[in-house]
PDB file of N, CA and C in Angstrom:
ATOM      1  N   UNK A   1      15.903 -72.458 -25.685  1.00  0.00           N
ATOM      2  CA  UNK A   1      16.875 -71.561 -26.256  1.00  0.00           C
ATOM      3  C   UNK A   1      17.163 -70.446 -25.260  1.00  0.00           C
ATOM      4  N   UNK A   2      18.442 -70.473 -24.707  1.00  0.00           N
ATOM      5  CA  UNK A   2      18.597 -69.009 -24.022  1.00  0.00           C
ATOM      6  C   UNK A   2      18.943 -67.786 -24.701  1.00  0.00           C
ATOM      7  N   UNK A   3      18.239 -66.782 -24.143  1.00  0.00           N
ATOM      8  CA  UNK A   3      18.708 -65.496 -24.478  1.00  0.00           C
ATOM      9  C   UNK A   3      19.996 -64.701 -24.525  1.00  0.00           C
ATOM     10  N   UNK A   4      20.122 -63.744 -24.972  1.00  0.00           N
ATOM     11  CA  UNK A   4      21.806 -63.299 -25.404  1.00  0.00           C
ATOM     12  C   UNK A   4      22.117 -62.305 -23.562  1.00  0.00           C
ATOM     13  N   UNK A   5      22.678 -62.860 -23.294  1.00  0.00           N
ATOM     14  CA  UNK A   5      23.124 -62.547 -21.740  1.00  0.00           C
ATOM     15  C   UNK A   5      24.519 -61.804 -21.384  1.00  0.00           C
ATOM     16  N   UNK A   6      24.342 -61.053 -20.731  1.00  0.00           N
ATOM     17  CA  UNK A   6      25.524 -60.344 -20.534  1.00  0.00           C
ATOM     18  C   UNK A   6      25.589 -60.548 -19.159  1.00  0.00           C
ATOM     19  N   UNK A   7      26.883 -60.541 -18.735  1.00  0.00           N
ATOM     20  CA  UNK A   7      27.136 -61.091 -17.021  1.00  0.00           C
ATOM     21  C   UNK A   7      27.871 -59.753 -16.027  1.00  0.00           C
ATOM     22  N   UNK A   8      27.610 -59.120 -15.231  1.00  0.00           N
ATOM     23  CA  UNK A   8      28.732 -58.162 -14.746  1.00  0.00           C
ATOM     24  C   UNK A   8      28.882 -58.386 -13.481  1.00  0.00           C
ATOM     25  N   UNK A   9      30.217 -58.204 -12.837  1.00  0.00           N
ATOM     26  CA  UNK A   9      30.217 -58.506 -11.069  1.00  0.00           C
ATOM     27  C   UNK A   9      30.190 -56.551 -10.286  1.00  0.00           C
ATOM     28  N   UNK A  10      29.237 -56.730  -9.534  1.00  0.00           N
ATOM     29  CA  UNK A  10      28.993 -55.464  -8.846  1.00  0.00           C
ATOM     30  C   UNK A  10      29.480 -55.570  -7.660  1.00  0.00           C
ATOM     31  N   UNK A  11      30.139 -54.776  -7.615  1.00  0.00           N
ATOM     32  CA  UNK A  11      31.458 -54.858  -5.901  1.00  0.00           C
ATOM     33  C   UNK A  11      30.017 -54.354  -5.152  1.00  0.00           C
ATOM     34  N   UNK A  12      29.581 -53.393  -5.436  1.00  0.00           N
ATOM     35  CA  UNK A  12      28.903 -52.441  -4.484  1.00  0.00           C
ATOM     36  C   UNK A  12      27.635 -53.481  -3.898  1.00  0.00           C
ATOM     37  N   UNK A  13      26.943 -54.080  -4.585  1.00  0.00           N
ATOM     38  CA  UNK A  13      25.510 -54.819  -4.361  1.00  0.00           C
ATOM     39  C   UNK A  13      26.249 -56.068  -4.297  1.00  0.00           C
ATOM     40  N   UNK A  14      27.642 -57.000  -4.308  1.00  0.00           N
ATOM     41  CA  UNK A  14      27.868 -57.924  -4.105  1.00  0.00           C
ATOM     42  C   UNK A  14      27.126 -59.567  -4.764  1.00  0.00           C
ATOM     43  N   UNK A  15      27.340 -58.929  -6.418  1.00  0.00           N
ATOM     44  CA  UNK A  15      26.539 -59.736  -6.951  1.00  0.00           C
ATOM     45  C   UNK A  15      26.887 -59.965  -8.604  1.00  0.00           C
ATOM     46  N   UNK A  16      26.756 -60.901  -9.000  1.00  0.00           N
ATOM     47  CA  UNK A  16      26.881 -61.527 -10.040  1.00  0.00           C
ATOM     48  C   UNK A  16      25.827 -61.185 -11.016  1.00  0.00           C
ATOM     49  N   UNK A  17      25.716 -60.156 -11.774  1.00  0.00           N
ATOM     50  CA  UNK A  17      24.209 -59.830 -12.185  1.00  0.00           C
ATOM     51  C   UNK A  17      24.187 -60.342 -13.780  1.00  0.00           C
ATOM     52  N   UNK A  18      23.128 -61.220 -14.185  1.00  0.00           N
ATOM     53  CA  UNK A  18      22.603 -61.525 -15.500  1.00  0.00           C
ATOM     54  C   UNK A  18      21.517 -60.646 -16.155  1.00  0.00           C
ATOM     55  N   UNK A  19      22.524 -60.306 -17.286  1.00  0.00           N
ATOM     56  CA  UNK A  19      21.868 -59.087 -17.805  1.00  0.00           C
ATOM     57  C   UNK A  19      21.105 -59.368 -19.652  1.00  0.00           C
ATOM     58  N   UNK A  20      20.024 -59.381 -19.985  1.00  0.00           N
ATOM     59  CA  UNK A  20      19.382 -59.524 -20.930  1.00  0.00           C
ATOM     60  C   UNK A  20      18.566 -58.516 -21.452  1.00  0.00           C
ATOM     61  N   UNK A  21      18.735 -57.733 -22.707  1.00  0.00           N
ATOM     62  CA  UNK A  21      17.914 -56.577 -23.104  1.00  0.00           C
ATOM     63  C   UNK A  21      18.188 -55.456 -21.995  1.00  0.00           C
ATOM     64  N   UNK A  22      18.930 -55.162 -21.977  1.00  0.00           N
ATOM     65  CA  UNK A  22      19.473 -53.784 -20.492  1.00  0.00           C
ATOM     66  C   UNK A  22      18.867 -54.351 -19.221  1.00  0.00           C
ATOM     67  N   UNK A  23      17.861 -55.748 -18.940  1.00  0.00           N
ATOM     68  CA  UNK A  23      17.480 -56.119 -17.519  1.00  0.00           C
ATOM     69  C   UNK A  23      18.362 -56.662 -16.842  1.00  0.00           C
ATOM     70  N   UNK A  24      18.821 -56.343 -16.240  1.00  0.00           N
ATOM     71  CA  UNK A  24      18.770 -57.172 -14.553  1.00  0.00           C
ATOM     72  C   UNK A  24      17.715 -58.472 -14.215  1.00  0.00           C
ATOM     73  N   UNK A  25      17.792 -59.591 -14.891  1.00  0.00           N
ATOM     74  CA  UNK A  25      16.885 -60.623 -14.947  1.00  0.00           C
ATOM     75  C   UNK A  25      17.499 -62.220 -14.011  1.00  0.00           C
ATOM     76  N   UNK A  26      18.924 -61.864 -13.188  1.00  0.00           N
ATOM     77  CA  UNK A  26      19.217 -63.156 -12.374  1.00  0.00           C
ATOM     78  C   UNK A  26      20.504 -62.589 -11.416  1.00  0.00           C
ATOM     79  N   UNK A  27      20.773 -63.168 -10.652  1.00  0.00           N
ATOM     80  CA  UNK A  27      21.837 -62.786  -9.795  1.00  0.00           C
ATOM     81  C   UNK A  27      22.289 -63.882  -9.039  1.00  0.00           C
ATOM     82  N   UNK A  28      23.763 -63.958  -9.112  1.00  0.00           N
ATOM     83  CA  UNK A  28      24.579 -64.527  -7.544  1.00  0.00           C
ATOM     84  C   UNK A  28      24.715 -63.588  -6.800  1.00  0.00           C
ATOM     85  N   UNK A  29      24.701 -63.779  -5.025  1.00  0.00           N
ATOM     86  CA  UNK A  29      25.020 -62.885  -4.639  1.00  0.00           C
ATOM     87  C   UNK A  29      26.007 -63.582  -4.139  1.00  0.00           C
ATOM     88  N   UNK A  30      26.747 -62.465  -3.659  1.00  0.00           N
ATOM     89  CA  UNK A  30      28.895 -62.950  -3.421  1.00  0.00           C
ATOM     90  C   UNK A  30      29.217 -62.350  -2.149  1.00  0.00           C
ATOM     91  N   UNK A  31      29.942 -62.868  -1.176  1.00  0.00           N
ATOM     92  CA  UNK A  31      30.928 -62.370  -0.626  1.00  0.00           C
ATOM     93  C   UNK A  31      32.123 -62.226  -0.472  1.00  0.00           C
ATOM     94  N   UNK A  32      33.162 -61.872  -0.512  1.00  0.00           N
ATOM     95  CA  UNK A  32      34.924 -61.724  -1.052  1.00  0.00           C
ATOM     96  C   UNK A  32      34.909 -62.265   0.874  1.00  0.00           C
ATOM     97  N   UNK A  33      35.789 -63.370   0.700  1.00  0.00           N
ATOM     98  CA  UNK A  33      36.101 -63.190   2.966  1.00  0.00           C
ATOM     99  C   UNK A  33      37.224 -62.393   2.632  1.00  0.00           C
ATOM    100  N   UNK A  34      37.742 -62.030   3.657  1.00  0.00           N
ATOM    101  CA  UNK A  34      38.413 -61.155   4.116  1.00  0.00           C
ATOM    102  C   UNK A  34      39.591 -60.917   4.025  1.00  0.00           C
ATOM    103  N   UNK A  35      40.186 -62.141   4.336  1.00  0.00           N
ATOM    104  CA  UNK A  35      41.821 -62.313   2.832  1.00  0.00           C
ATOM    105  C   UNK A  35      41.815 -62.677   1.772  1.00  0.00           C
ATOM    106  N   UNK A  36      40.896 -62.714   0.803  1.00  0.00           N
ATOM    107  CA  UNK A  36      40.620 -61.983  -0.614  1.00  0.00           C
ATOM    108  C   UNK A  36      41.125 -62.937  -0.844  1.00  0.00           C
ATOM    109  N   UNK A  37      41.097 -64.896  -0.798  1.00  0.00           N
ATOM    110  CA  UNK A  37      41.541 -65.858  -1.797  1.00  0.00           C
ATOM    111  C   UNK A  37      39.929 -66.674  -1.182  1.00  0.00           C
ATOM    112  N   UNK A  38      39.290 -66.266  -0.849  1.00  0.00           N
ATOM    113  CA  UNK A  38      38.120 -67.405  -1.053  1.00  0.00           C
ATOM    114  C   UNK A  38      36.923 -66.475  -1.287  1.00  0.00           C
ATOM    115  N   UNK A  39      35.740 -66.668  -1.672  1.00  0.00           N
ATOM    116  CA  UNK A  39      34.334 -66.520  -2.217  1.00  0.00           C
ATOM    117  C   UNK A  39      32.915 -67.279  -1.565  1.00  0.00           C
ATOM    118  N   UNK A  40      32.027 -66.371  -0.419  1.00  0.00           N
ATOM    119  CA  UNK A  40      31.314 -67.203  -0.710  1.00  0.00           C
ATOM    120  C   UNK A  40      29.879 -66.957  -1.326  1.00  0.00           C
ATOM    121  N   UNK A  41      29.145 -68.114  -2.134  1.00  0.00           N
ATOM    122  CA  UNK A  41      28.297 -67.727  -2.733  1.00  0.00           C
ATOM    123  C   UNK A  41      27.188 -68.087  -1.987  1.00  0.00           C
ATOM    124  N   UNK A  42      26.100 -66.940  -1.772  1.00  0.00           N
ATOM    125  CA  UNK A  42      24.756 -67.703  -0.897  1.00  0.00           C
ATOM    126  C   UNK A  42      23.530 -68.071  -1.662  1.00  0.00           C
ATOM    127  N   UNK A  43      23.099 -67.399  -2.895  1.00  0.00           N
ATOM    128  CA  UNK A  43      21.900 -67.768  -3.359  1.00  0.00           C
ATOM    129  C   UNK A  43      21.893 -67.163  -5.014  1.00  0.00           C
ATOM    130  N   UNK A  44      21.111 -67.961  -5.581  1.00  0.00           N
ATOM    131  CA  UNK A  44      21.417 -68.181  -7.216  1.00  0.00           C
ATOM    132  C   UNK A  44      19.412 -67.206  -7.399  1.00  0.00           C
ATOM    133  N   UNK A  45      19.378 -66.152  -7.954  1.00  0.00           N
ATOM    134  CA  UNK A  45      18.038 -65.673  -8.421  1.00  0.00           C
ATOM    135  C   UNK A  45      17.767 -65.421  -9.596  1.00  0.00           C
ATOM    136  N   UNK A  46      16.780 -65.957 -10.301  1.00  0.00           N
ATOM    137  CA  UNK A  46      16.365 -65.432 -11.591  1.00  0.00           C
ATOM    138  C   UNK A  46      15.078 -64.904 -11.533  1.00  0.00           C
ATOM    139  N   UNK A  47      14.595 -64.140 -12.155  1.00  0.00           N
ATOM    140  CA  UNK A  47      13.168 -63.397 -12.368  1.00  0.00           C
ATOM    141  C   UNK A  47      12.292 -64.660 -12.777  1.00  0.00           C
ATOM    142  N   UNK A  48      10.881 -64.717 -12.162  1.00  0.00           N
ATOM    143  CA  UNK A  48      10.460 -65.378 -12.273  1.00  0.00           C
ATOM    144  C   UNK A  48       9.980 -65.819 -13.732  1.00  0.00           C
ATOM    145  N   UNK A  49      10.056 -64.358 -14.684  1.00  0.00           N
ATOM    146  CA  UNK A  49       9.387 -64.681 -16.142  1.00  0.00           C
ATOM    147  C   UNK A  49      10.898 -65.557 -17.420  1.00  0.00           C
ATOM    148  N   UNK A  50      12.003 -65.513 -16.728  1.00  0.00           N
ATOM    149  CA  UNK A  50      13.069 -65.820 -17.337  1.00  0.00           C
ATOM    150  C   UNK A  50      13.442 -67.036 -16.952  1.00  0.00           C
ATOM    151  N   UNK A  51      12.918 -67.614 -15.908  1.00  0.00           N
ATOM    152  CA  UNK A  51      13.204 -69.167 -15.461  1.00  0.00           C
ATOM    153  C   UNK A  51      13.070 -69.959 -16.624  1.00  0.00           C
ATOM    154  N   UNK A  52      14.033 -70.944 -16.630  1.00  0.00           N
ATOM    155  CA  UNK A  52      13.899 -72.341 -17.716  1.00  0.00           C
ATOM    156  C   UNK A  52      14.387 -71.994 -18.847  1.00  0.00           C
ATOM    157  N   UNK A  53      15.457 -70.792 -18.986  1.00  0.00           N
ATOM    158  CA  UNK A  53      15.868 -70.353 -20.224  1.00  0.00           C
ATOM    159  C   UNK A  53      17.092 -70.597 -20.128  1.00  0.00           C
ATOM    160  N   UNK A  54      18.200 -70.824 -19.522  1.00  0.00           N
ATOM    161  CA  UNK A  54      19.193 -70.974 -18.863  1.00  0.00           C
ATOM    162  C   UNK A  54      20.111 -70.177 -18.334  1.00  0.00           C
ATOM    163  N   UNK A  55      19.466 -68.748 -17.662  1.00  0.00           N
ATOM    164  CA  UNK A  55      19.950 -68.313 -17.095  1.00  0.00           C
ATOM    165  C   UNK A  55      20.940 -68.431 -16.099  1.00  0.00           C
ATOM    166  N   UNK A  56      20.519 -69.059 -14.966  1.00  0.00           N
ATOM    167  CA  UNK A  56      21.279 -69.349 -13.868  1.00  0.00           C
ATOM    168  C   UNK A  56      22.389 -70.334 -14.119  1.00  0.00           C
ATOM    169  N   UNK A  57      22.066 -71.157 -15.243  1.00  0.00           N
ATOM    170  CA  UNK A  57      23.169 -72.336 -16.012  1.00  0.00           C
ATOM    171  C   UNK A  57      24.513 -71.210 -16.177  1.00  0.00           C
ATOM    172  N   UNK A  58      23.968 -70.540 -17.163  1.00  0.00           N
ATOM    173  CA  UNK A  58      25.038 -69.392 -17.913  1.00  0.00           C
ATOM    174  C   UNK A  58      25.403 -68.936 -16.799  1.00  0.00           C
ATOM    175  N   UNK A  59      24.638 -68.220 -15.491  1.00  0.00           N
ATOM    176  CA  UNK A  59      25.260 -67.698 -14.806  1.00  0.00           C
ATOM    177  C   UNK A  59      26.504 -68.252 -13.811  1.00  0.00           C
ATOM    178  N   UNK A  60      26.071 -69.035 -13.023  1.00  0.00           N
ATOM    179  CA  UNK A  60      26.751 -70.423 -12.262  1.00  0.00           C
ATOM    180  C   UNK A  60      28.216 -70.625 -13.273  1.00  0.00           C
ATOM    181  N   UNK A  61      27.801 -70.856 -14.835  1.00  0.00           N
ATOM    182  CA  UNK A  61      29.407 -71.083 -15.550  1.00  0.00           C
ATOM    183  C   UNK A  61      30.164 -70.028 -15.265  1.00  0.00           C
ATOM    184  N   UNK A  62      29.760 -68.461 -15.600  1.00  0.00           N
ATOM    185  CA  UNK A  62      30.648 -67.338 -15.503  1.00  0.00           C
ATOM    186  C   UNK A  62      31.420 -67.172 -14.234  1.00  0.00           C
ATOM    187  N   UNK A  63      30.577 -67.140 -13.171  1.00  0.00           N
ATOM    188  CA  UNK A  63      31.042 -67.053 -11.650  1.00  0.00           C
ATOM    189  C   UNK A  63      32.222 -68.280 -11.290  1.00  0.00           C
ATOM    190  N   UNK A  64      32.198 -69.562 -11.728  1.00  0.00           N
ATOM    191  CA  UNK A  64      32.757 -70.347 -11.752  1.00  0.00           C
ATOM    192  C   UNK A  64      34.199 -70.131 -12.618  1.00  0.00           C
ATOM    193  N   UNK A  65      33.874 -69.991 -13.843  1.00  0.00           N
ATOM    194  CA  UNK A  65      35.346 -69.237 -14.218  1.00  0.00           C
ATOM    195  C   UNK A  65      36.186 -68.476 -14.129  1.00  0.00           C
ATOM    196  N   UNK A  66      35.148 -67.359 -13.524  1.00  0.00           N
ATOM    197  CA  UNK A  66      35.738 -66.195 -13.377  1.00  0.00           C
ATOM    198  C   UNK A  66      36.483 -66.342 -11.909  1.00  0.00           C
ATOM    199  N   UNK A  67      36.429 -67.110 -11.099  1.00  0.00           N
ATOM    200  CA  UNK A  67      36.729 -67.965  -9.958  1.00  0.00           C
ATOM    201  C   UNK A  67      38.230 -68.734  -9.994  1.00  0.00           C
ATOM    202  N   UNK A  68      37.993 -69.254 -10.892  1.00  0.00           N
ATOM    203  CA  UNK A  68      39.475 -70.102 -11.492  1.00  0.00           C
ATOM    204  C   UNK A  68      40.414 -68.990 -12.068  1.00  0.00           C
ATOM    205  N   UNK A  69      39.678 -68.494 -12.872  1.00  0.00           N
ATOM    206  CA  UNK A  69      40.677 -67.248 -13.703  1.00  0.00           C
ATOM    207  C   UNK A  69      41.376 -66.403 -12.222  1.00  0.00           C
ATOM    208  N   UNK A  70      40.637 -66.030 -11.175  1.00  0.00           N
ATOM    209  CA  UNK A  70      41.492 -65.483 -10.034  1.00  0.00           C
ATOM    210  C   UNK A  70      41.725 -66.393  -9.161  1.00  0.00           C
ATOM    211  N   UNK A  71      42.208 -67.463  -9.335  1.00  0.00           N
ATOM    212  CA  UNK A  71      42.397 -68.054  -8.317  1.00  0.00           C
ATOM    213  C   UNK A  71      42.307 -68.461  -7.185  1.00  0.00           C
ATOM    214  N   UNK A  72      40.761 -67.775  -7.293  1.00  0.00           N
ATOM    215  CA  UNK A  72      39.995 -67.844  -5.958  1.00  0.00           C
ATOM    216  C   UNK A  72      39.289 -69.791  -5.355  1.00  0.00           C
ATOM    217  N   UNK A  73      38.926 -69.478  -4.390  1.00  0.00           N
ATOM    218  CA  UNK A  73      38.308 -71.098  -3.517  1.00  0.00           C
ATOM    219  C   UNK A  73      37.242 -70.670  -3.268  1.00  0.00           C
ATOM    220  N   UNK A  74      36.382 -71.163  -3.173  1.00  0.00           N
ATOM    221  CA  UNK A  74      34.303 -71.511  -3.494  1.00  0.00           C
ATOM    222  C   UNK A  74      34.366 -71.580  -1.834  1.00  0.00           C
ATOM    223  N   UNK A  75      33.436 -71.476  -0.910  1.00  0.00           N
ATOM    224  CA  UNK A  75      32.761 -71.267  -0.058  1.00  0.00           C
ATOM    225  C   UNK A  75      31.088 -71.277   0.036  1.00  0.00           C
ATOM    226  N   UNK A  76      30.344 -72.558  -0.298  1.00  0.00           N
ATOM    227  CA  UNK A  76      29.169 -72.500  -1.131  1.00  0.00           C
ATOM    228  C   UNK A  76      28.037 -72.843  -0.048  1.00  0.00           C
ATOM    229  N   UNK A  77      27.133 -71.633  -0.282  1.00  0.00           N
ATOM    230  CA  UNK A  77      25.444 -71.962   0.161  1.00  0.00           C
ATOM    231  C   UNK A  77      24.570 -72.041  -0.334  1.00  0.00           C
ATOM    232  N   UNK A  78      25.241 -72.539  -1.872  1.00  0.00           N
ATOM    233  CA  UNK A  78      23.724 -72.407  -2.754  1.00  0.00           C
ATOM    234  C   UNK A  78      23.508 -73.226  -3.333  1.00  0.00           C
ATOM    235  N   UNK A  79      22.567 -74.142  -2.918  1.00  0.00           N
ATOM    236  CA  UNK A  79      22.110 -75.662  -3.623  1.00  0.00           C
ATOM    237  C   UNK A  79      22.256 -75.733  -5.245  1.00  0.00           C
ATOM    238  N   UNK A  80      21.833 -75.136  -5.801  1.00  0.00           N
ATOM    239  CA  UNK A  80      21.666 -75.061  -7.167  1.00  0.00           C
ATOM    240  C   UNK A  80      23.125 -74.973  -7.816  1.00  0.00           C
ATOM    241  N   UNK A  81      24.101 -74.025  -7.339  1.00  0.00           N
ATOM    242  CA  UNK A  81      25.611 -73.979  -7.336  1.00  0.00           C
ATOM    243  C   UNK A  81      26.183 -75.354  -7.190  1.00  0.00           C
ATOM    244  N   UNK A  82      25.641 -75.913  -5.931  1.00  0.00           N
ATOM    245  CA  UNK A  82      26.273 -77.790  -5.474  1.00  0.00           C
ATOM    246  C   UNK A  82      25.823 -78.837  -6.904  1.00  0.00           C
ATOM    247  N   UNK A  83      24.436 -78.212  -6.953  1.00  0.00           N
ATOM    248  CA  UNK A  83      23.924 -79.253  -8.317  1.00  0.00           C
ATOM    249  C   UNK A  83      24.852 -79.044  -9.595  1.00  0.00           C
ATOM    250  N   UNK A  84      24.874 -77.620  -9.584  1.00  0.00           N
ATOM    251  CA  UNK A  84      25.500 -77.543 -11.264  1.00  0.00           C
ATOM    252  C   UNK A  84      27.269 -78.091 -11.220  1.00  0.00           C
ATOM    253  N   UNK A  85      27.969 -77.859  -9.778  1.00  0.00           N
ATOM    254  CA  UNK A  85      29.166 -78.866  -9.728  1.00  0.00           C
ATOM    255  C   UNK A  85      29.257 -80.298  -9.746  1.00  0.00           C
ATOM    256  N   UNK A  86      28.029 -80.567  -9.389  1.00  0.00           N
ATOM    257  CA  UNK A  86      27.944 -81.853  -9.449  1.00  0.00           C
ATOM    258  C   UNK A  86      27.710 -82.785 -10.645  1.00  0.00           C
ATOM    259  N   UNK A  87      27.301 -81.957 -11.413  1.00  0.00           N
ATOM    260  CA  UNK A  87      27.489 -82.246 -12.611  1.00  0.00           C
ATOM    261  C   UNK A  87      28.278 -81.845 -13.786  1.00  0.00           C
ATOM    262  N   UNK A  88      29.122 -80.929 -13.210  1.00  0.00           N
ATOM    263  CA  UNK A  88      30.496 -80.492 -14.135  1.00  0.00           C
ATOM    264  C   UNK A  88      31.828 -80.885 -12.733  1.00  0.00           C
ATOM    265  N   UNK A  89      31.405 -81.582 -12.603  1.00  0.00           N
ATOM    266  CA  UNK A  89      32.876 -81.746 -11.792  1.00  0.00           C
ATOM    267  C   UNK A  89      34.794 -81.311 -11.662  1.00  0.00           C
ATOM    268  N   UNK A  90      34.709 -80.521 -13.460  1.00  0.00           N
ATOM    269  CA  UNK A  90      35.842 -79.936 -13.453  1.00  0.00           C
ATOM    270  C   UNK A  90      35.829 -78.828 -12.680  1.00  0.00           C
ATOM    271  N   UNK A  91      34.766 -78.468 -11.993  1.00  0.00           N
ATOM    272  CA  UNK A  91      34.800 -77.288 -10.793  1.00  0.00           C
ATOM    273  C   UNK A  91      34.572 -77.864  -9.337  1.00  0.00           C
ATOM    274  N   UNK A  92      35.014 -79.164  -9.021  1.00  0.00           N
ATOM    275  CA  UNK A  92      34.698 -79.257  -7.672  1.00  0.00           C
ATOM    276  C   UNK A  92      36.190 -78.758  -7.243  1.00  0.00           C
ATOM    277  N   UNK A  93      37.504 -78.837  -8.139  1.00  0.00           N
ATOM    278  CA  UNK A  93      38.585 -78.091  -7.260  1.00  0.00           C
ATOM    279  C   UNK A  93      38.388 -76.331  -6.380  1.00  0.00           C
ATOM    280  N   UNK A  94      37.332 -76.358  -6.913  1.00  0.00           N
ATOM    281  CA  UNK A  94      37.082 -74.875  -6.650  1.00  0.00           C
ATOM    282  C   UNK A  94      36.888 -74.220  -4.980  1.00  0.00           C
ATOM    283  N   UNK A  95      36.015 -75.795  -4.734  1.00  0.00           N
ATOM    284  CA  UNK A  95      35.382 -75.453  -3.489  1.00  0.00           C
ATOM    285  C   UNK A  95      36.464 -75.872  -1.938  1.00  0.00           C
ATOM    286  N   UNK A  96      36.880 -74.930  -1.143  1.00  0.00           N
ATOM    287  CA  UNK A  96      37.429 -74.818  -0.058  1.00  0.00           C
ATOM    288  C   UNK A  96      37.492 -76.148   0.387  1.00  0.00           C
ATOM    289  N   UNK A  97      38.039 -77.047   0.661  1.00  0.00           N
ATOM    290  CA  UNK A  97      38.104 -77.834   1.555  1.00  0.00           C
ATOM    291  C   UNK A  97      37.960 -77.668   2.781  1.00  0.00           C
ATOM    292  N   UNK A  98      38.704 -76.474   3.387  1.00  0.00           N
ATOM    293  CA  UNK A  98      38.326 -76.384   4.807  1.00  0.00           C
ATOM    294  C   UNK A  98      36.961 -75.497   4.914  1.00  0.00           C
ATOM    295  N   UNK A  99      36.567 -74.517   4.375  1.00  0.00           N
ATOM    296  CA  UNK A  99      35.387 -74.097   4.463  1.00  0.00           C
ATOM    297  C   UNK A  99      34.278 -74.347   3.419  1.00  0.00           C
ATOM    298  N   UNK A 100      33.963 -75.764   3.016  1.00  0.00           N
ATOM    299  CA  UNK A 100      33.083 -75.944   1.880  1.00  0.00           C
ATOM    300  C   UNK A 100      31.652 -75.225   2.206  1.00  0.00           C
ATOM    301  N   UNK A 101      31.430 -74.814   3.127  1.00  0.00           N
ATOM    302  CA  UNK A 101      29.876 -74.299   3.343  1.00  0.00           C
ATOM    303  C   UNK A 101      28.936 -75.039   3.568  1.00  0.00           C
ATOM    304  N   UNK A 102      27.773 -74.859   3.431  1.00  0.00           N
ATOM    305  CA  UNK A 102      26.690 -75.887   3.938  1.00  0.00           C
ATOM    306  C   UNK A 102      25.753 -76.680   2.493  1.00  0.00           C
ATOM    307  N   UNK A 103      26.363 -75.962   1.792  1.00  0.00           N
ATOM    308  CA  UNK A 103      25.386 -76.501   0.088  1.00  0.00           C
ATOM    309  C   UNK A 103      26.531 -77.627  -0.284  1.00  0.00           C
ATOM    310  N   UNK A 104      26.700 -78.623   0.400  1.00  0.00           N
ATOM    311  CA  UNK A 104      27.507 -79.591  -0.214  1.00  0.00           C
ATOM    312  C   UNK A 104      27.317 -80.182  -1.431  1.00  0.00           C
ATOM    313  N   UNK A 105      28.504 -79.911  -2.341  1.00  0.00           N
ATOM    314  CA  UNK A 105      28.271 -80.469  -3.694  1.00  0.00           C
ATOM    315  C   UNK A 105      28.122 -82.144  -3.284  1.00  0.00           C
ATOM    316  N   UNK A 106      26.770 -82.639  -3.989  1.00  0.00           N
ATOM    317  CA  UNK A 106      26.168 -84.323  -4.026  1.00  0.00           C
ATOM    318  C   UNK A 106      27.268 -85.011  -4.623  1.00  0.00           C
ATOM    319  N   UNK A 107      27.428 -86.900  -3.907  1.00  0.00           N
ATOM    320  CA  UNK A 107      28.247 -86.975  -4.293  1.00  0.00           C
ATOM    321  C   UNK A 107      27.356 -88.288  -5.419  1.00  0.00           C
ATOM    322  N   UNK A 108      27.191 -87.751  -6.277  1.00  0.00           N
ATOM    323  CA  UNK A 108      25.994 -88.512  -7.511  1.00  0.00           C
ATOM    324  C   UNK A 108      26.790 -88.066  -8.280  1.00  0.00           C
ATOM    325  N   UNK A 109      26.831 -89.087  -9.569  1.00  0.00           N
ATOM    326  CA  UNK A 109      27.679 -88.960 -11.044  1.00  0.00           C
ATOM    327  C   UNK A 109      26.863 -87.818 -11.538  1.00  0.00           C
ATOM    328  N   UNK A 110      27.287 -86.957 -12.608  1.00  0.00           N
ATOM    329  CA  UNK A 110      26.870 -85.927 -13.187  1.00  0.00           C
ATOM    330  C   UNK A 110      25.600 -86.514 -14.125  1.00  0.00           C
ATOM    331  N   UNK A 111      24.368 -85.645 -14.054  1.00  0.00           N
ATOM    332  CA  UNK A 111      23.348 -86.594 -14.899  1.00  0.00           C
ATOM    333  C   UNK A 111      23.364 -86.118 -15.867  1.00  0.00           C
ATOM    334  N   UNK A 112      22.860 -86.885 -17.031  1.00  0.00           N
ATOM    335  CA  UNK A 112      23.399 -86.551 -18.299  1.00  0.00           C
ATOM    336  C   UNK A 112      22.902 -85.393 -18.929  1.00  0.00           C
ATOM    337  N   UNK A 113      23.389 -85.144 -19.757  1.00  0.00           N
ATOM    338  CA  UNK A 113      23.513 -83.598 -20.267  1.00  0.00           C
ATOM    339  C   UNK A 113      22.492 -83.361 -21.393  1.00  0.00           C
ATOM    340  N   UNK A 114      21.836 -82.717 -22.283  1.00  0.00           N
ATOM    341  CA  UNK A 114      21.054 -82.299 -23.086  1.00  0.00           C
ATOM    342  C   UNK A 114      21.787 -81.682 -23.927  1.00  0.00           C
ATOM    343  N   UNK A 115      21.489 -82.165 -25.193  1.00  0.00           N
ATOM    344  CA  UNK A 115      22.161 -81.608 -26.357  1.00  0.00           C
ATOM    345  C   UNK A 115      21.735 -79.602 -26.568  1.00  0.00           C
TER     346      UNK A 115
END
């Protein structure tokens, strides 16, 4: 069961922060490049006592939408980011073609899902 999560993007710390009970308990961290239509993401963190709750799930969805909603293109270094596209594939349009990054989304069918 995950916890009730609140998500906010921090220009200043460059990060995607997952927020539970007023904590700071997971983070993307982000970079905007430089003509402001691509994103790249380097590493997915959750607190170690909040792992396996689905933090980083929840988080990975928000960043991802919130992505589409601006019309932004993915630039990805974060394995866990490649996994969770790889198994929602309605977000592989996301990722740059010319600069996909080094966390290449796998090219494996999405494994099945958990109720």
């Amino acid at each position: 069961m995950s916890p009730e999560m609140n998500v906010r993007k921090t220009s200043n710390t460059g990060a995607y922060e997952a927020v539970v009970d007023g904590q700071v308990v997971g983070m993307i961290v982000y970079h905007a490049q430089g003509t402001g239509r691509r994103v790249t993401l380097s590493h997915t963190i959750v607190e170690p006592d909040h792992r396996g709750r689905g933090i980083a799930t929840g988080l990975v969805r928000h960043v991802l939408d919130d992505l589409r909603a601006q019309d932004l293109k993915l630039t990805n270094y974060c394995p866990f980011v490649a996994d969770y596209i790889a198994d929602h594939p309605e977000y592989k349009e996301l990722v740059d073609s010319r600069f996909p990054g080094r966390a290449t989304v796998p090219g494996r069918p999405p494994r099945e899902r958990s109720a």
